[in-house]
N, C-alpha and C. Protein backbone atom coordinates (compact mmCIF):
# COMPACT_ATOMS: atom_id res chain seq x y z
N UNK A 1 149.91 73.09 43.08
CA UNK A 1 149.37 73.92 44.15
C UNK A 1 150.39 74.98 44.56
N UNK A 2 151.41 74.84 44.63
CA UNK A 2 152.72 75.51 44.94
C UNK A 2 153.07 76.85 44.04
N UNK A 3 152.62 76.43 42.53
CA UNK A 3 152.54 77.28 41.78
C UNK A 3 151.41 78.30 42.36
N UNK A 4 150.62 77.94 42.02
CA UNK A 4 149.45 78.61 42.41
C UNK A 4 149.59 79.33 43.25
N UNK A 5 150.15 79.17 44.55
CA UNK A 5 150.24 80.00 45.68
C UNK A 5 151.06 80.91 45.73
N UNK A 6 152.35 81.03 44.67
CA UNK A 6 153.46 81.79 44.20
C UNK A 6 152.50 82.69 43.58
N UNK A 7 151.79 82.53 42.71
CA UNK A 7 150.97 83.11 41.39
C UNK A 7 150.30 84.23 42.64
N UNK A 8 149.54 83.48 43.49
CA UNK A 8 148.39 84.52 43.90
C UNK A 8 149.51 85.21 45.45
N UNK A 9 150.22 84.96 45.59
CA UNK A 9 151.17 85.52 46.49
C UNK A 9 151.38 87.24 45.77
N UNK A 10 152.10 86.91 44.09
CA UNK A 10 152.41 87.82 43.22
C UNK A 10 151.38 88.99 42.78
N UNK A 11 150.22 88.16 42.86
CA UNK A 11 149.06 89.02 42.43
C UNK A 11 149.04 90.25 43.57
N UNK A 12 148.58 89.41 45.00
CA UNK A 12 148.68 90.08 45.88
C UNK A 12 149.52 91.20 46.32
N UNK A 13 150.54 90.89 45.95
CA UNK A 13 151.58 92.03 46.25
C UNK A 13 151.78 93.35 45.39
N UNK A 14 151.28 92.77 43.93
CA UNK A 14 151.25 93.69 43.11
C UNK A 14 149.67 94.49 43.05
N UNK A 15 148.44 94.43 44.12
CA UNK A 15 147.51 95.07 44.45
C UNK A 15 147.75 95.87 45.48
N UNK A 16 148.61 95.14 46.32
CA UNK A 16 149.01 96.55 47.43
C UNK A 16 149.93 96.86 47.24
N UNK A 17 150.85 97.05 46.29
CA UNK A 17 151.86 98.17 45.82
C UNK A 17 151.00 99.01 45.04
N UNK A 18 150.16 98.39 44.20
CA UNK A 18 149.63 99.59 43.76
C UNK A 18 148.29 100.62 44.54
N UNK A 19 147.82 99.59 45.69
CA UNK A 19 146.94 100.75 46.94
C UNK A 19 147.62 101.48 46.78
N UNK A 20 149.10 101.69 47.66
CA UNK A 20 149.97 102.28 47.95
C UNK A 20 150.30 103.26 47.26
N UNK A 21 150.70 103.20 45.71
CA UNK A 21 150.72 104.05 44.83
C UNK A 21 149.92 104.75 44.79
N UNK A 22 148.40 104.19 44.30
CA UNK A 22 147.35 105.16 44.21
C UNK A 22 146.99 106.53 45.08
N UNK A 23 147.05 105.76 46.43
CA UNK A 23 147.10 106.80 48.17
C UNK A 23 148.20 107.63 48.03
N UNK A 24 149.45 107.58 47.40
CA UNK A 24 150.14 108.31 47.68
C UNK A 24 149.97 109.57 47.06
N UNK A 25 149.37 108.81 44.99
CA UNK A 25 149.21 110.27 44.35
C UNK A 25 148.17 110.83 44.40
N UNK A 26 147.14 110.10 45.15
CA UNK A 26 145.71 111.45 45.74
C UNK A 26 146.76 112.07 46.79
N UNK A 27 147.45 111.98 47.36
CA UNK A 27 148.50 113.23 48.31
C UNK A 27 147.85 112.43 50.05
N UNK A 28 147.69 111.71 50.36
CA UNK A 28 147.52 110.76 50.96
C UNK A 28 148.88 109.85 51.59
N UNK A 29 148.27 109.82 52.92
CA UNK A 29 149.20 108.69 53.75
C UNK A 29 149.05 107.01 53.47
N UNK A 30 149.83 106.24 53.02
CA UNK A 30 149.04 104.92 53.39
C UNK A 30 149.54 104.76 55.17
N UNK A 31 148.60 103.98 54.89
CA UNK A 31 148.25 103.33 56.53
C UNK A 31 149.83 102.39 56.99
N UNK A 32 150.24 102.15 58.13
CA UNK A 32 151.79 101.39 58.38
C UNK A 32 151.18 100.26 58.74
N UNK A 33 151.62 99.24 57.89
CA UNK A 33 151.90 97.54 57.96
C UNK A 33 152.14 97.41 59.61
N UNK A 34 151.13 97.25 59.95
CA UNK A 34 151.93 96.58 61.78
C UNK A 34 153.02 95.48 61.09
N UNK A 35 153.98 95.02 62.18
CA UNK A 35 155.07 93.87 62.18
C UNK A 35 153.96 92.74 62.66
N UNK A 36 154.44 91.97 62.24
CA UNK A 36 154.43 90.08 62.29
C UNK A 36 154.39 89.88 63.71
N UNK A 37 153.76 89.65 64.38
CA UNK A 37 153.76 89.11 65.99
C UNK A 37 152.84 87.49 65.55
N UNK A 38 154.03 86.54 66.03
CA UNK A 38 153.39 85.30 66.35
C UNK A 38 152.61 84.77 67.86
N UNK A 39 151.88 84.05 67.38
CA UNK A 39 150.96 83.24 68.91
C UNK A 39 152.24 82.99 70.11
N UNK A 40 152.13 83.68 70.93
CA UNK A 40 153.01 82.92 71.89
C UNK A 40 152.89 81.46 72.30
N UNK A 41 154.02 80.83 72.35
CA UNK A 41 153.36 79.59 72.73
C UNK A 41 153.25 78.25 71.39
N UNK A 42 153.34 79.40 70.56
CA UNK A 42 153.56 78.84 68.76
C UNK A 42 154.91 78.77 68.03
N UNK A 43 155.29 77.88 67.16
CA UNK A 43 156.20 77.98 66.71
C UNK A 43 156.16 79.27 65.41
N UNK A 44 156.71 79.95 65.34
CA UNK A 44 156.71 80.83 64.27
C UNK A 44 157.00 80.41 62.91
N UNK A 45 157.44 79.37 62.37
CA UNK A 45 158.05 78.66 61.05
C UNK A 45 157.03 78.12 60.94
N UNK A 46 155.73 78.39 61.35
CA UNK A 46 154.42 77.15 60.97
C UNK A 46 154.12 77.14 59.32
N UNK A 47 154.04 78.25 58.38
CA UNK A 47 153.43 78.57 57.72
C UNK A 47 151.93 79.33 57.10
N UNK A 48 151.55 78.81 56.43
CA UNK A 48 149.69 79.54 56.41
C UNK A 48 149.54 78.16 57.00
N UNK A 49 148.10 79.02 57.33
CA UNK A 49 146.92 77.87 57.96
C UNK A 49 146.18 77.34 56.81
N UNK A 50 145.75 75.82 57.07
CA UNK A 50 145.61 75.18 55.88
C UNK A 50 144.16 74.32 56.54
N UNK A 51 143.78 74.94 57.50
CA UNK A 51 142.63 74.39 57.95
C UNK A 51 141.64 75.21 58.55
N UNK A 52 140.66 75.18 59.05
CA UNK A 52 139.38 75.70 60.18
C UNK A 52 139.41 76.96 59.35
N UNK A 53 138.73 77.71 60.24
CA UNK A 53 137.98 79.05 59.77
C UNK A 53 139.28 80.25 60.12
N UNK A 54 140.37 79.97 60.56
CA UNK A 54 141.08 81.37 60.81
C UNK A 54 141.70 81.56 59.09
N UNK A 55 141.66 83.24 58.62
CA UNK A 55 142.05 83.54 57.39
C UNK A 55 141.26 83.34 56.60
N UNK A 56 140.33 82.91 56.94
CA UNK A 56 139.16 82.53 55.84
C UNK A 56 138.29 83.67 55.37
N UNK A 57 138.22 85.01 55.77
CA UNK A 57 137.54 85.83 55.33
C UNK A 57 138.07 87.29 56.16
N UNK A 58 137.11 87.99 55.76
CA UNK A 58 137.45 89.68 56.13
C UNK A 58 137.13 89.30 57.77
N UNK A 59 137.48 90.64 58.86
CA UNK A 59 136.88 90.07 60.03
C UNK A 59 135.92 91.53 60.42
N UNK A 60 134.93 90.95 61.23
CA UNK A 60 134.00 91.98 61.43
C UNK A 60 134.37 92.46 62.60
N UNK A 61 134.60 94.09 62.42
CA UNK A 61 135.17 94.56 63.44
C UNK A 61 134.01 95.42 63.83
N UNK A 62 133.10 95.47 63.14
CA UNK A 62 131.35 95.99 64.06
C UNK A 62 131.27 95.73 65.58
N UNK A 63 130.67 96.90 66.15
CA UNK A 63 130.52 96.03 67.54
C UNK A 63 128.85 96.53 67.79
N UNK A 64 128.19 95.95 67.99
CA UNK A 64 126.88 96.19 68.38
C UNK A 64 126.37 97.10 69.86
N UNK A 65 125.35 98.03 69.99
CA UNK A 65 125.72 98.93 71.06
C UNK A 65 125.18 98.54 71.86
């Protein structure tokens, strides 16, 4: 499992280096990485979440009128 998560860690990183690339040579800004802010109240060394529904998908930022 450990592997695995290295593996798709790698994948990942090497899709948004290459967003990044791509945006830059259409002459394009990429967008700035906000910083890491943890839950107050949380320990920050938790790791990923390995349970319930948080991270589990895209989030809908729709708002209905």
């Amino acid at each position: 499992m450990d592997a695995a998560h290295h593996r798709m860690e790698r994948l990942l990183m090497r899709a948004i280096q290459g967003n990044i690339q791509a945006t830059m040579a259409r002459g394009e800004q990429p967008l700035p990485i906000p910083p890491f802010s943890p839950v107050p109240g949380e320990d920050a060394d938790q790791g990923a979440v390995t349970s319930g529904t948080q991270g589990a998908g895209p989030l809908d930022t729709t708002q209905d009128p």
